[in-house]
Protein backbone atom coordinates (compact mmCIF):
# COMPACT_ATOMS: atom_id res chain seq x y z
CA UNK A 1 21.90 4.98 -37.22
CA UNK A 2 22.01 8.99 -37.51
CA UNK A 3 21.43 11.02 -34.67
CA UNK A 4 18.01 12.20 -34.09
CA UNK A 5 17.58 8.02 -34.61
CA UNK A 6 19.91 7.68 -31.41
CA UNK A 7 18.76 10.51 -29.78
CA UNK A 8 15.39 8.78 -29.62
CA UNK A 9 16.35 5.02 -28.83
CA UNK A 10 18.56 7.17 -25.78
CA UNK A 11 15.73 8.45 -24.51
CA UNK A 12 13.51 5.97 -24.39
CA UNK A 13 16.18 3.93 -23.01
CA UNK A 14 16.22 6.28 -20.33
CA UNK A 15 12.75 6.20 -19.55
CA UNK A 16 12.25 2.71 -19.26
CA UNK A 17 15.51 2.56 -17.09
CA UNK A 18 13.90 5.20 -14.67
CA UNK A 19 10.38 3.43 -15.09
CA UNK A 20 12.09 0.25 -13.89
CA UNK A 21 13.59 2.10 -11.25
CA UNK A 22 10.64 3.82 -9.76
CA UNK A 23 8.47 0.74 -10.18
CA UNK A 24 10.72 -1.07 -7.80
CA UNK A 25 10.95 1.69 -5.71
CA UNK A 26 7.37 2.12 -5.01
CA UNK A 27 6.60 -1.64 -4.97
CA UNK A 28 9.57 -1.63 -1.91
CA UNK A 29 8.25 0.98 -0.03
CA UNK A 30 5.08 -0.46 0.28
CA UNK A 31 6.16 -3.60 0.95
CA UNK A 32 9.08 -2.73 3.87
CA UNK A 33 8.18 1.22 4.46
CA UNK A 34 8.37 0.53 8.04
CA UNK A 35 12.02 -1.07 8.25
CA UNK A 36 13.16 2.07 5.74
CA UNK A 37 14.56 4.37 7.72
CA UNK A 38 14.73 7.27 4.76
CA UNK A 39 11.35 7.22 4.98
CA UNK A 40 10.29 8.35 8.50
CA UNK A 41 6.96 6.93 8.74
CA UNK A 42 5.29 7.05 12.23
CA UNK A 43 5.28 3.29 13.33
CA UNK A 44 2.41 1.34 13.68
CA UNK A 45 0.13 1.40 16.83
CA UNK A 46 0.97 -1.36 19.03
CA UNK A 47 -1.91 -2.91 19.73
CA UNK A 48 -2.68 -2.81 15.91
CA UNK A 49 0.79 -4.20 15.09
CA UNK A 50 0.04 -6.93 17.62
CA UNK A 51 -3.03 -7.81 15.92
CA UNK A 52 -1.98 -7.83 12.80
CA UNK A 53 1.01 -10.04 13.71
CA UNK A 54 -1.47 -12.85 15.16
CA UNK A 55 -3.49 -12.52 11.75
CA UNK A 56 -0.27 -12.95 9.97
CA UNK A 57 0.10 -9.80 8.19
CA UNK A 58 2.87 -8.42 7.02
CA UNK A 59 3.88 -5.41 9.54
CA UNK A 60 6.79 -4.29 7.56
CA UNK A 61 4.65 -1.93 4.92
CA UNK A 62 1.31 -1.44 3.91
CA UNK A 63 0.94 -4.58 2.36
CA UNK A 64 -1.88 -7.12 3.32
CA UNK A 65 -3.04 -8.42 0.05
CA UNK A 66 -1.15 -6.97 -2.48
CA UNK A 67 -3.98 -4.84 -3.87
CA UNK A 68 -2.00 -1.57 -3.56
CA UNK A 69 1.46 -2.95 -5.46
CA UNK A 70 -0.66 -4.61 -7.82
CA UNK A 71 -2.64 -1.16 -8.79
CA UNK A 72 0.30 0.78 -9.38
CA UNK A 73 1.28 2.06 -12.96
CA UNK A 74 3.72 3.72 -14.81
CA UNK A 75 3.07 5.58 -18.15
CA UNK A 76 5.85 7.07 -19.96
CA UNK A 77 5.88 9.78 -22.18
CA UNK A 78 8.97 10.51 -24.66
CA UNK A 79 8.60 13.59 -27.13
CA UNK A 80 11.18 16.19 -27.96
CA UNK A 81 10.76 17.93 -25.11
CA UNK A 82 12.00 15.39 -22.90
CA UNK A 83 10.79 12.51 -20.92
CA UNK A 84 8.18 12.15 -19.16
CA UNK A 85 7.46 9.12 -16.36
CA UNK A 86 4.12 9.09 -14.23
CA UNK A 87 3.26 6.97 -11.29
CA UNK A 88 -0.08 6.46 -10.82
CA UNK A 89 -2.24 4.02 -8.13
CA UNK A 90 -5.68 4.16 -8.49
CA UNK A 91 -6.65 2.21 -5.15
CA UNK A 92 -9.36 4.06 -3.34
CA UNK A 93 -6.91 4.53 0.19
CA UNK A 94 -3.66 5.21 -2.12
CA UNK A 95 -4.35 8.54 -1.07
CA UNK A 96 -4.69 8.64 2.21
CA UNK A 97 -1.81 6.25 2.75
CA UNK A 98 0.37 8.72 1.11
CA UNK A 99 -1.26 12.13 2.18
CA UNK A 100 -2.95 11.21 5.67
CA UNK A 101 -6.63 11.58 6.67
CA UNK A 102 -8.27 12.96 9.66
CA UNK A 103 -11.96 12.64 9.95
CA UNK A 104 -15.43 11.68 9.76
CA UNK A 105 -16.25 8.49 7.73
CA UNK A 106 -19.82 6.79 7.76
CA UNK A 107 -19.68 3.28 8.13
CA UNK A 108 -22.51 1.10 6.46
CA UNK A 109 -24.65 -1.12 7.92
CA UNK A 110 -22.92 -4.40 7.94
CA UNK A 111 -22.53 -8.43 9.54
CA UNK A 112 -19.89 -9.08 11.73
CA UNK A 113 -18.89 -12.90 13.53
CA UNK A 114 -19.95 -12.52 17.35
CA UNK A 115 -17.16 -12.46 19.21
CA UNK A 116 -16.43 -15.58 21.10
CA UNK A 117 -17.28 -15.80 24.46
CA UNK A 118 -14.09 -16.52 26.60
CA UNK A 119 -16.37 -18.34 29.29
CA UNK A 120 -18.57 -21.12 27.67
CA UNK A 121 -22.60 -21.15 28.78
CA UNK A 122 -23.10 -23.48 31.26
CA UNK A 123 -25.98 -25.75 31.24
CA UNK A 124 -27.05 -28.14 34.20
CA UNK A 125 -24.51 -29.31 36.04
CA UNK A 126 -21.78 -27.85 34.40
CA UNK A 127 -22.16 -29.08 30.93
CA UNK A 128 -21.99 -26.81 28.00
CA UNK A 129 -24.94 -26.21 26.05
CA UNK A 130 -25.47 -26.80 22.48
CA UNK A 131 -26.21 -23.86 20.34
CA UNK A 132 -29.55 -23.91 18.62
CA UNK A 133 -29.01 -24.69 14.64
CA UNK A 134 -31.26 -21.48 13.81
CA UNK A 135 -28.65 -19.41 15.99
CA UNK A 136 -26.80 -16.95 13.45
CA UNK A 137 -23.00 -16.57 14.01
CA UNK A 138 -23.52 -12.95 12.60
CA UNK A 139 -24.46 -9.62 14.75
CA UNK A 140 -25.87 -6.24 12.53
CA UNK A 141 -23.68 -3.41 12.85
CA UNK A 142 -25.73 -0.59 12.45
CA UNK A 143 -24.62 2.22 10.15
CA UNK A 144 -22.70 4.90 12.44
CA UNK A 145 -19.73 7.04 11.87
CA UNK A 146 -16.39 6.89 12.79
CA UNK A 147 -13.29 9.47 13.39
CA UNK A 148 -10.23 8.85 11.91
CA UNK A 149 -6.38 9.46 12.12
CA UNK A 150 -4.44 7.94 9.87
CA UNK A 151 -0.82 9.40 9.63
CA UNK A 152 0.75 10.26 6.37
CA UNK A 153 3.00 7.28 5.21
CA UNK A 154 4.02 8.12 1.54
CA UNK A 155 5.55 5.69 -0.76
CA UNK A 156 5.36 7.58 -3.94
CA UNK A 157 6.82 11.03 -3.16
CA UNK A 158 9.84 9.48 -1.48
CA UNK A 159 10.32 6.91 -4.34
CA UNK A 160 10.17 10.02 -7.08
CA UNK A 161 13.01 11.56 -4.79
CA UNK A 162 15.14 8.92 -4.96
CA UNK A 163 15.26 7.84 -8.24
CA UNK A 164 15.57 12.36 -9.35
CA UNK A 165 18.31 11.72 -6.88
CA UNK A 166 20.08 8.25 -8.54
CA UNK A 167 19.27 10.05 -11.94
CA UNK A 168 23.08 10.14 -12.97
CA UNK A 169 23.51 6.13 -12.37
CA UNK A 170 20.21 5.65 -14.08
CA UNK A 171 21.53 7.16 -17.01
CA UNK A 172 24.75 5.68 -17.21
CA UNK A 173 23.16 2.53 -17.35
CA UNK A 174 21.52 3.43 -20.29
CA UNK A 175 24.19 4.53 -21.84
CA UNK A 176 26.23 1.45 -21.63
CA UNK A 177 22.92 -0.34 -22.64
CA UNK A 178 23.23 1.81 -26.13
């Protein structure tokens, strides 16, 4: 193998070391962002932890179905300039998990379950009365707006840092990998 040949299989070596790295990274954060410390996110409301805790949700990141891990990518990018690694996450609220939003959003018309009564309706003496078959467990939401807050709770940024940071080890491994 001559040089430019190992200069090559180095750097891509390198690049898929620090892709592997910053996947994990990213996929971590969003998973356990919460119980990071490095990563100084403003905890959770409590009455929205609380809720999401009797749902069964995880409260640790900003993970409920998996959707956001799942949509990140990597693309890497080796030339002879350098290397080049981008993170991207196309999920419509990537953003504004890792940015923040304040504001106005319109909310469409939509069906929601009625909320259960806590006190049952009481028929003659006492008994509860059947609900009617053509009686829709649905209520209309009509389209309105809403304001939001959402803090800033970034998982890629951070993730970038650390690995720019770890950059040394990273390519020591790929040395010994050579």
């Amino acid at each position: 193998m001559d040089y430019d040949e190992w200069i090559r299989k180095f750097k891509e070596t390198v690049a898929h070391e620090i892709e592997k790295e910053l996947t994990a990274e990213v996929d971590d954060n969003i998973r356990r962002g919460f119980e990071k410390k490095e990563l100084k996110w403003k905890p959770l409301n409590e009455k929205y932890k609380k809720y999401k805790e009797t749902h069964g949700w995880n409260t640790e990141g900003l993970m409920k179905h998996g959707h956001l891990v799942k949509a990140t990518q990597s693309r890497i990018k080796v030339d002879r300039k350098g290397i080049t690694v981008k993170v991207i996450n196309n999920m419509e609220y990537a953003a504004v998990h890792e940015f923040g939003f304040s504001g106005t959003v319109n909310v469409k018309e939509h069906y929601r379950k009625k909320p259960k009564s806590k006190k049952g309706k009481k028929g003659k003496k006492g008994m509860t009365k059947k609900k009617d078959k053509n009686e829709s467990n649905k209520v209309r939401v009509k389209a309105h707006t809403r304001n939001m807050n959402i803090p800033a709770r970034p998982f890629i940024k951070p993730a970038l840092e650390k690995v720019q940071k770890n950059l040394p080890k990273i390519i020591e491994k790929a040395i010994k990998k050579m």
